[in-house]
PDB file of N, CA and C in Angstrom:
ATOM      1  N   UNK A   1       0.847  -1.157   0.000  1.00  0.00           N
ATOM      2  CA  UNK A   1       0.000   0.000   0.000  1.00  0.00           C
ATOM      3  C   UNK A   1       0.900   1.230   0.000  1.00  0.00           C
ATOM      4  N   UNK A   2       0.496   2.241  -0.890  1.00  0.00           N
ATOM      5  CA  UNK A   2       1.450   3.433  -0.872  1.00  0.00           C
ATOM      6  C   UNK A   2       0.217   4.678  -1.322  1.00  0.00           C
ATOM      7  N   UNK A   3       0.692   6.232  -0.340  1.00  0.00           N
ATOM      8  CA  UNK A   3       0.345   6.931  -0.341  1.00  0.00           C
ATOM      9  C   UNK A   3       0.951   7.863  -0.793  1.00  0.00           C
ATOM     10  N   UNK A   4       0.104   8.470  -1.960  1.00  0.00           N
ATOM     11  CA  UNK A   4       1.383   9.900  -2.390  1.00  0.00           C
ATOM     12  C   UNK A   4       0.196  11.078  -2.282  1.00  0.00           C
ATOM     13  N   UNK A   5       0.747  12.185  -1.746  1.00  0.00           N
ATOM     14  CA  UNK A   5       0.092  13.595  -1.524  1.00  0.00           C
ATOM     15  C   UNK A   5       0.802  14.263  -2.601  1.00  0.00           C
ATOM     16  N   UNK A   6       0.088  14.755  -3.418  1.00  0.00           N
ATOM     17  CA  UNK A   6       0.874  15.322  -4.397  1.00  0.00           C
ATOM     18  C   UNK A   6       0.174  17.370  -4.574  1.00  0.00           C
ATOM     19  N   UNK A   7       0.947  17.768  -3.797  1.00  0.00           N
ATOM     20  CA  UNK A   7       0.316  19.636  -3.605  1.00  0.00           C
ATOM     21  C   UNK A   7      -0.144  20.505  -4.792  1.00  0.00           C
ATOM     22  N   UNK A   8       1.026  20.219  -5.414  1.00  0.00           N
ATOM     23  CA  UNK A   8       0.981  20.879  -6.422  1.00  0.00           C
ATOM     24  C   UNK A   8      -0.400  20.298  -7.051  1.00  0.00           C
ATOM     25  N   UNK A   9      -0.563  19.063  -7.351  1.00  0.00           N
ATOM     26  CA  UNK A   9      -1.666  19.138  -8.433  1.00  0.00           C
ATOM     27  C   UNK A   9      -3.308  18.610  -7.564  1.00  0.00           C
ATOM     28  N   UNK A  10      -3.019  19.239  -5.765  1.00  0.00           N
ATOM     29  CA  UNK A  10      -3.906  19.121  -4.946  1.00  0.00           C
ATOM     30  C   UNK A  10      -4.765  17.747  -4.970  1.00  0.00           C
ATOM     31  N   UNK A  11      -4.137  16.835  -4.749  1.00  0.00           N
ATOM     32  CA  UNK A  11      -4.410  15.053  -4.836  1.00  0.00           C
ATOM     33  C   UNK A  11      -3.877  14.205  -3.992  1.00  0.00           C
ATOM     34  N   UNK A  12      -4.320  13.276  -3.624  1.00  0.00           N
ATOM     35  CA  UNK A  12      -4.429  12.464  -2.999  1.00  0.00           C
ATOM     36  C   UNK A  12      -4.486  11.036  -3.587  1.00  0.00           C
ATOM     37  N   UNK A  13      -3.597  10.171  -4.249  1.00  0.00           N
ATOM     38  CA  UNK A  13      -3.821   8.828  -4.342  1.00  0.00           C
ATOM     39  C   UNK A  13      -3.190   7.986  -3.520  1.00  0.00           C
ATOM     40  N   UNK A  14      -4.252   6.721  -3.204  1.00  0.00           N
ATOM     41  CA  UNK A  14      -3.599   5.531  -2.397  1.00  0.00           C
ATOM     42  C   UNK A  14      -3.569   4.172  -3.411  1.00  0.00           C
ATOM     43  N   UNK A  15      -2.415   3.809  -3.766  1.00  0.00           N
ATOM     44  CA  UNK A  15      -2.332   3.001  -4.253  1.00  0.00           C
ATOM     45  C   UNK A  15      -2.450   1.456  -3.296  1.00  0.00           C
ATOM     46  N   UNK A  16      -3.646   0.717  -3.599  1.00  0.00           N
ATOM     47  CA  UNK A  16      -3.662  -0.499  -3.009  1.00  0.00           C
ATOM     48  C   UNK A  16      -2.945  -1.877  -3.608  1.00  0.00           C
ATOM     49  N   UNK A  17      -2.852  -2.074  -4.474  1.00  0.00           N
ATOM     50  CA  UNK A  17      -2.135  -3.159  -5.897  1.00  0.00           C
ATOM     51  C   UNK A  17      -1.309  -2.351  -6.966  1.00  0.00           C
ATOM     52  N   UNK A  18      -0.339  -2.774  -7.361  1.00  0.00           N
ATOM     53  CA  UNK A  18       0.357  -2.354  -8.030  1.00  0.00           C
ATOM     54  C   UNK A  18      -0.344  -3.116  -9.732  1.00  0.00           C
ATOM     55  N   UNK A  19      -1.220  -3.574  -9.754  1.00  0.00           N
ATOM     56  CA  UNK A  19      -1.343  -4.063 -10.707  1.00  0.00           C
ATOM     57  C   UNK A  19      -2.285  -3.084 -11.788  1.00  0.00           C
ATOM     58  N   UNK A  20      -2.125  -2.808 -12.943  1.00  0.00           N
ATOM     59  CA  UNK A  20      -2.307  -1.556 -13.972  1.00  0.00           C
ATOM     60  C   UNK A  20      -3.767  -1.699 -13.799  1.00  0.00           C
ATOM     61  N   UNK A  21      -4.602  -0.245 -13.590  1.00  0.00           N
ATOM     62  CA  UNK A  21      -5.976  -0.021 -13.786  1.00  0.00           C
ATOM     63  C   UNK A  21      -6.148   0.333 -15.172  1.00  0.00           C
ATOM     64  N   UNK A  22      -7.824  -0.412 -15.349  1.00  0.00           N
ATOM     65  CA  UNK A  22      -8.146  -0.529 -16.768  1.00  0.00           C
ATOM     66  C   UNK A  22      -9.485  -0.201 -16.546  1.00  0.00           C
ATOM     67  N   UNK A  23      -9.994   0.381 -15.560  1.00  0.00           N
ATOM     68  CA  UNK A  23     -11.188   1.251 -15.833  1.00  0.00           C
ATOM     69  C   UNK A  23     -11.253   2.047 -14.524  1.00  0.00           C
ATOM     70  N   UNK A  24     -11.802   3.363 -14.244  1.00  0.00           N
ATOM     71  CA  UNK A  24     -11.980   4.429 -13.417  1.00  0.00           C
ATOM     72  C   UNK A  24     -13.042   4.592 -13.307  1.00  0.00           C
ATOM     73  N   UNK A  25     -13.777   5.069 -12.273  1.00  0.00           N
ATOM     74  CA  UNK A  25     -15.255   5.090 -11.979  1.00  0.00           C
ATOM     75  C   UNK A  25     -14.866   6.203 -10.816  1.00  0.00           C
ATOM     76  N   UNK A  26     -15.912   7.807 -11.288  1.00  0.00           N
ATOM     77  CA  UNK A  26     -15.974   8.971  -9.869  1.00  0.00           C
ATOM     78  C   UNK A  26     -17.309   8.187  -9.395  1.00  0.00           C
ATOM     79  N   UNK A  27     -16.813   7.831  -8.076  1.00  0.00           N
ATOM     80  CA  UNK A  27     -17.866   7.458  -7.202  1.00  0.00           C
ATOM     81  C   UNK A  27     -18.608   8.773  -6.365  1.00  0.00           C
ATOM     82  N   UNK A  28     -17.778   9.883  -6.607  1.00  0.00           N
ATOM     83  CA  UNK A  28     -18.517  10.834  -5.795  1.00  0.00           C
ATOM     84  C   UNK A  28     -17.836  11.952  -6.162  1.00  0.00           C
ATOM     85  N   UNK A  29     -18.391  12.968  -6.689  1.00  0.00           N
ATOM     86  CA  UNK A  29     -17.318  14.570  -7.187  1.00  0.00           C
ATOM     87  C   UNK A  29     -15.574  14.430  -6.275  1.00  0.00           C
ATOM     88  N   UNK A  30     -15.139  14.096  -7.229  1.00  0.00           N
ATOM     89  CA  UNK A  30     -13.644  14.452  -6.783  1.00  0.00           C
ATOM     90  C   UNK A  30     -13.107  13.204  -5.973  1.00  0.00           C
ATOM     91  N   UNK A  31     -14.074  12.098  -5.949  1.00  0.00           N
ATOM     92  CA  UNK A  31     -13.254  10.609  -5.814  1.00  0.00           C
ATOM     93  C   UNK A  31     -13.395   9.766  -6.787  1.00  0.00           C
ATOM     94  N   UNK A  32     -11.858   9.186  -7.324  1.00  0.00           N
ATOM     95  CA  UNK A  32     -12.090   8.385  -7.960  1.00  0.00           C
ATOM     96  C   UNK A  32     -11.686   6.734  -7.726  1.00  0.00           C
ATOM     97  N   UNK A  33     -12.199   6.156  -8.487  1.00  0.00           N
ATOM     98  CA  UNK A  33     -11.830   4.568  -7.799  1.00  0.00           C
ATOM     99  C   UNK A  33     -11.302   4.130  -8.916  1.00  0.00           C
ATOM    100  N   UNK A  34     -10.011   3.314  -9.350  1.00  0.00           N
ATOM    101  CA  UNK A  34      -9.309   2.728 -10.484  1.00  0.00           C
ATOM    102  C   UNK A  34      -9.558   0.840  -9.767  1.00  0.00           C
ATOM    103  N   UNK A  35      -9.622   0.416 -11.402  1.00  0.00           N
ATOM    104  CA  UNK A  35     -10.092  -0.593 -10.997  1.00  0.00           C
ATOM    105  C   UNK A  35      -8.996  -1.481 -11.849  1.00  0.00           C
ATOM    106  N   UNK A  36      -8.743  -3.038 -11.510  1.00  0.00           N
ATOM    107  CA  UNK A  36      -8.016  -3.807 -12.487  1.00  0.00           C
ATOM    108  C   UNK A  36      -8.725  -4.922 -13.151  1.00  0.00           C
ATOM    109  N   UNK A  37      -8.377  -5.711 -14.616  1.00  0.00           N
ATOM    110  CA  UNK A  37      -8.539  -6.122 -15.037  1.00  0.00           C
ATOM    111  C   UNK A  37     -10.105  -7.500 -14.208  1.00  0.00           C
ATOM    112  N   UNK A  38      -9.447  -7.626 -12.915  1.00  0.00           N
ATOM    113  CA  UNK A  38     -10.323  -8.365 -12.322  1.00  0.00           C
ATOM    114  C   UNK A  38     -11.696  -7.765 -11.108  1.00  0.00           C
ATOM    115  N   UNK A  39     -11.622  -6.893 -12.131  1.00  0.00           N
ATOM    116  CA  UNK A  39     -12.261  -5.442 -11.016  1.00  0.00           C
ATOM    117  C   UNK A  39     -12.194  -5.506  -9.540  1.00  0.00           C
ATOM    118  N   UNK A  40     -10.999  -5.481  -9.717  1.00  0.00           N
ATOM    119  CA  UNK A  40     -10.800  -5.271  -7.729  1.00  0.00           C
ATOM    120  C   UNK A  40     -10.003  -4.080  -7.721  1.00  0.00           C
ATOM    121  N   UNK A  41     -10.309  -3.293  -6.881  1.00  0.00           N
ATOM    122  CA  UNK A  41      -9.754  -1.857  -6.330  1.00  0.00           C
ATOM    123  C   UNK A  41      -8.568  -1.936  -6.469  1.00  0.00           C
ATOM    124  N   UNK A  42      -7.689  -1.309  -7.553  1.00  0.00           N
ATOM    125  CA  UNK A  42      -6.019  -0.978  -6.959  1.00  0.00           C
ATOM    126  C   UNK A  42      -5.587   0.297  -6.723  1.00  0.00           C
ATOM    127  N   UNK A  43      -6.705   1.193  -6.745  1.00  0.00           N
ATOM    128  CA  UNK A  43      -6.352   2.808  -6.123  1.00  0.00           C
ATOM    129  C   UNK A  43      -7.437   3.940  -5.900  1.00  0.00           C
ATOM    130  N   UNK A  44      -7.350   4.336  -5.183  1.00  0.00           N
ATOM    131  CA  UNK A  44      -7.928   5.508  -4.886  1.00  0.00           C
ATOM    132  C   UNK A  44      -7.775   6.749  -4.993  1.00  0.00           C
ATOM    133  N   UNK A  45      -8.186   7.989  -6.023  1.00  0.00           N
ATOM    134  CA  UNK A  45      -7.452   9.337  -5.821  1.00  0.00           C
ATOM    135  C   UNK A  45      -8.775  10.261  -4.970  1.00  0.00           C
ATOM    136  N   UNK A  46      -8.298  11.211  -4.716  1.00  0.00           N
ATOM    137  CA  UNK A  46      -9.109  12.248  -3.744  1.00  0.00           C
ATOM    138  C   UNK A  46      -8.514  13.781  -4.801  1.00  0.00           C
ATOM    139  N   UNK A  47      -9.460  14.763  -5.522  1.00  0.00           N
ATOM    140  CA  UNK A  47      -8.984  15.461  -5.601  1.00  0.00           C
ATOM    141  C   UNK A  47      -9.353  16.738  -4.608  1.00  0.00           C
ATOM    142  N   UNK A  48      -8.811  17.815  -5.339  1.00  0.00           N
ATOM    143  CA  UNK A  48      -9.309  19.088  -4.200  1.00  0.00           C
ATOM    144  C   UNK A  48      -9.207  18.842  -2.810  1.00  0.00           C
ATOM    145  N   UNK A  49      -7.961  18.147  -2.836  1.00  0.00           N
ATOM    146  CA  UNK A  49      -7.459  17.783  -1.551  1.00  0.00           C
ATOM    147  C   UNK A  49      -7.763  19.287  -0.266  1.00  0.00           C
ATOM    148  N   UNK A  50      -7.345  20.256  -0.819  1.00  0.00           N
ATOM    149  CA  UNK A  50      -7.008  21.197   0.129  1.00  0.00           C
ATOM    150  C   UNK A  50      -8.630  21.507   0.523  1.00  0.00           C
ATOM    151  N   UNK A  51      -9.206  21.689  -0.230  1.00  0.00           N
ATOM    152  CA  UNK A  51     -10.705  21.860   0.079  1.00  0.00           C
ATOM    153  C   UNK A  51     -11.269  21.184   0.529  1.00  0.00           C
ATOM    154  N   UNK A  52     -11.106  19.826   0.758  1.00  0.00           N
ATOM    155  CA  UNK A  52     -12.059  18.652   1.343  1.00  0.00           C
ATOM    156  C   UNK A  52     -11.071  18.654   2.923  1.00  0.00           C
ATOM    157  N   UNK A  53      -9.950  18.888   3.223  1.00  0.00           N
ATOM    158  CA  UNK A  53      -9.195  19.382   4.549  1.00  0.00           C
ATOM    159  C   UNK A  53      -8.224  20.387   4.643  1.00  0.00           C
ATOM    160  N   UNK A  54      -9.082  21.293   4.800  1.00  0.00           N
ATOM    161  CA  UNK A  54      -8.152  22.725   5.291  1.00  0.00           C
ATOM    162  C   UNK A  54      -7.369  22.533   6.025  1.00  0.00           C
ATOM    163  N   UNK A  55      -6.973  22.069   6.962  1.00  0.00           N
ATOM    164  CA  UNK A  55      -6.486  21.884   8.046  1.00  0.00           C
ATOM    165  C   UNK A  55      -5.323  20.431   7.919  1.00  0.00           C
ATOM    166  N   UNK A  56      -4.862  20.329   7.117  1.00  0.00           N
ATOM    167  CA  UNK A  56      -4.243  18.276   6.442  1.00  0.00           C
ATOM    168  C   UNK A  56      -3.053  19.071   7.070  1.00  0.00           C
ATOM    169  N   UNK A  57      -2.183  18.358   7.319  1.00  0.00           N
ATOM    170  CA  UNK A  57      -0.739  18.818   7.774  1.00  0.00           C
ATOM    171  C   UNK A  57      -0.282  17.501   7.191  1.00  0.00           C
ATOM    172  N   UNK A  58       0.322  17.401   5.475  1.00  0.00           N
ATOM    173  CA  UNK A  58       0.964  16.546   4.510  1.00  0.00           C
ATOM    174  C   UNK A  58       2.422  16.208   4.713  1.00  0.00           C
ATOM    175  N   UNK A  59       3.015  16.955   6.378  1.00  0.00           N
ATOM    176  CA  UNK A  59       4.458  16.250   6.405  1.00  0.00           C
ATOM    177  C   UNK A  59       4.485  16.142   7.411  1.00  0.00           C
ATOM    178  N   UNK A  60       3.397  15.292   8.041  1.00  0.00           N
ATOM    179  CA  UNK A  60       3.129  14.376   9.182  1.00  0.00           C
ATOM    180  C   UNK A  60       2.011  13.433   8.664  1.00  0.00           C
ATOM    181  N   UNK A  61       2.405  12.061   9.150  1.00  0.00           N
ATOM    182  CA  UNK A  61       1.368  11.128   8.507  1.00  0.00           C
ATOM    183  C   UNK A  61       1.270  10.026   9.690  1.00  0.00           C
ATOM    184  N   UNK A  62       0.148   9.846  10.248  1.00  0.00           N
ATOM    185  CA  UNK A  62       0.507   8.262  11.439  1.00  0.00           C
ATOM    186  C   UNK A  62      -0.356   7.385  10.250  1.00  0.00           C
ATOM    187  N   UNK A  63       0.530   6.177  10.886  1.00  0.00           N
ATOM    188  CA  UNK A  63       0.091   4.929  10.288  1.00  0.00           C
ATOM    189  C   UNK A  63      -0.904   3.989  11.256  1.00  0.00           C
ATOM    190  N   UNK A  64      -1.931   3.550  11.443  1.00  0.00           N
ATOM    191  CA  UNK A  64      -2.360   2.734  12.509  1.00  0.00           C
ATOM    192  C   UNK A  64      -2.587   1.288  12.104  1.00  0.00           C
ATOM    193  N   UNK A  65      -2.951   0.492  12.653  1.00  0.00           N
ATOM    194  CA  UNK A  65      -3.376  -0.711  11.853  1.00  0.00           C
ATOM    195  C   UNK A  65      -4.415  -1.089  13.493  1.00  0.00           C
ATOM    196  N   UNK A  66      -5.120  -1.602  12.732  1.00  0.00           N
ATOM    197  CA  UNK A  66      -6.825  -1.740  14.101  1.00  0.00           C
ATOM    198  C   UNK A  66      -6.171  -3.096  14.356  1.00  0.00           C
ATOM    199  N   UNK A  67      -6.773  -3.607  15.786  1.00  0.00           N
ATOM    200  CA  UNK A  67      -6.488  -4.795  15.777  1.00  0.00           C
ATOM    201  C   UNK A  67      -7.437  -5.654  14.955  1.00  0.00           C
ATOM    202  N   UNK A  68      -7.299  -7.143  15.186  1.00  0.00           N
ATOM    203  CA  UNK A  68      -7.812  -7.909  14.511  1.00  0.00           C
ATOM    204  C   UNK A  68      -8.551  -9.082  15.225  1.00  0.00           C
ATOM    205  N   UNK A  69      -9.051  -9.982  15.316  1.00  0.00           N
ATOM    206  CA  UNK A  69      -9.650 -10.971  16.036  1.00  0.00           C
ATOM    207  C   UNK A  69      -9.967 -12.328  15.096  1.00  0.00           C
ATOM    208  N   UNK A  70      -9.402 -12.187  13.771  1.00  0.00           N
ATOM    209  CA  UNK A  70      -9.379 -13.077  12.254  1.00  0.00           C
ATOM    210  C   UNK A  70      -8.105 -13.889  12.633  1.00  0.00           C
ATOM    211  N   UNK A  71      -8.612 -15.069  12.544  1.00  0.00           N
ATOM    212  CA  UNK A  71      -7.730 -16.268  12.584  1.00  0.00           C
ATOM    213  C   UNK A  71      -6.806 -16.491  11.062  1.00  0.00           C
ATOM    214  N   UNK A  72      -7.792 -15.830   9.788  1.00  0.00           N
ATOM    215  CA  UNK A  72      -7.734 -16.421   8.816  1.00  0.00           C
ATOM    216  C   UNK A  72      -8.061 -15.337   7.673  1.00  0.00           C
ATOM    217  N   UNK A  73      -7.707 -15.590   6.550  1.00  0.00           N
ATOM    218  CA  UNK A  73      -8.038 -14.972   5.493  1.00  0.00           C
ATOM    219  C   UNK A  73      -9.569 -15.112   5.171  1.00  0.00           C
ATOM    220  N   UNK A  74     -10.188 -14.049   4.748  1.00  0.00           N
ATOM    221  CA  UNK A  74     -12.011 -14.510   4.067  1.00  0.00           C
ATOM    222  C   UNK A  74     -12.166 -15.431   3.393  1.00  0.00           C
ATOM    223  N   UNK A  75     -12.750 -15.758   3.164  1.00  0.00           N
ATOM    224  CA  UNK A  75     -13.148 -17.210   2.546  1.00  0.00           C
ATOM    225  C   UNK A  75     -14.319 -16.489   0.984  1.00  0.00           C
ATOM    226  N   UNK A  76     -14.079 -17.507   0.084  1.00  0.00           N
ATOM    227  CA  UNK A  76     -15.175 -16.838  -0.960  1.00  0.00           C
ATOM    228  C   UNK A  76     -16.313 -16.262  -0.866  1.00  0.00           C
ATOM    229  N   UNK A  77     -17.289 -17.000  -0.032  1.00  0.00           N
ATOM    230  CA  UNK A  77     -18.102 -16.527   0.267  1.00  0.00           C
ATOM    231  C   UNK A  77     -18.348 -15.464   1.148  1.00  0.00           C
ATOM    232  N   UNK A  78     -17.654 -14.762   1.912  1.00  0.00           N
ATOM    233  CA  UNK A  78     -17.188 -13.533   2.389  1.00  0.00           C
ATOM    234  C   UNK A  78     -17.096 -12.605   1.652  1.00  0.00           C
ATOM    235  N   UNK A  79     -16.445 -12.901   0.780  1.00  0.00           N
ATOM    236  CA  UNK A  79     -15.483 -11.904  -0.663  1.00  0.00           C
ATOM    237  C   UNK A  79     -16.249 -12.000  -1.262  1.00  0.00           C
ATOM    238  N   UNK A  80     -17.670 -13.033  -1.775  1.00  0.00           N
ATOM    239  CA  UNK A  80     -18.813 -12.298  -2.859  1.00  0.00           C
ATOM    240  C   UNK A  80     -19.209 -11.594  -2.052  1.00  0.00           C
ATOM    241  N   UNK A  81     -19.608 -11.222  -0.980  1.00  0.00           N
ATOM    242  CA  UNK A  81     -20.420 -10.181  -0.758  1.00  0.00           C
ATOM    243  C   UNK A  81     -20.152  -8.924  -1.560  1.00  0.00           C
ATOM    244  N   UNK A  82     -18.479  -8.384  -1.643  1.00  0.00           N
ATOM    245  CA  UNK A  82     -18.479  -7.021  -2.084  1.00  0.00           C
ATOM    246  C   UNK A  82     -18.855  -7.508  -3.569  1.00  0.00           C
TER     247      UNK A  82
END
């Protein structure tokens, strides 16, 4: 997973998969969702970054990770749901 803040062109992408998107879908003014060949999410951009958080301070970043209580990876039938 990689995050780039990019100022200059006021954006926000999170790259989840490195694997090449082959279709884009704005799910909502100024988000977009890139999708891959197997339509699973490999990124996220945010534009009008500065406008959607006035307040972002872009050279400080925490990382968290929630805990977990998963023994195991989802199982298919988990994963059709999305």
């Amino acid at each position: 997973m990689k995050l780039k803040i990019d100022n200059e062109a006021d954006a926000l992408y999170l790259t989840l998969d490195e694997s090449d998107a082959v279709e884009s879908e704005e799910v909502s003014p100024g988000i977009i969702v890139d999708y891959n060949a197997d339509n699973h999410v490999v990124g996220i951009e945010m534009l009008y970054l500065s406008k959607r958080t006035p307040k972002l301070d872009t050279g400080r970043l925490l990382f968290e990770m929630a805990p977990t209580s998963r023994s195991s990876e989802p199982d298919e039938a988990e994963l059709s749901k999305f």
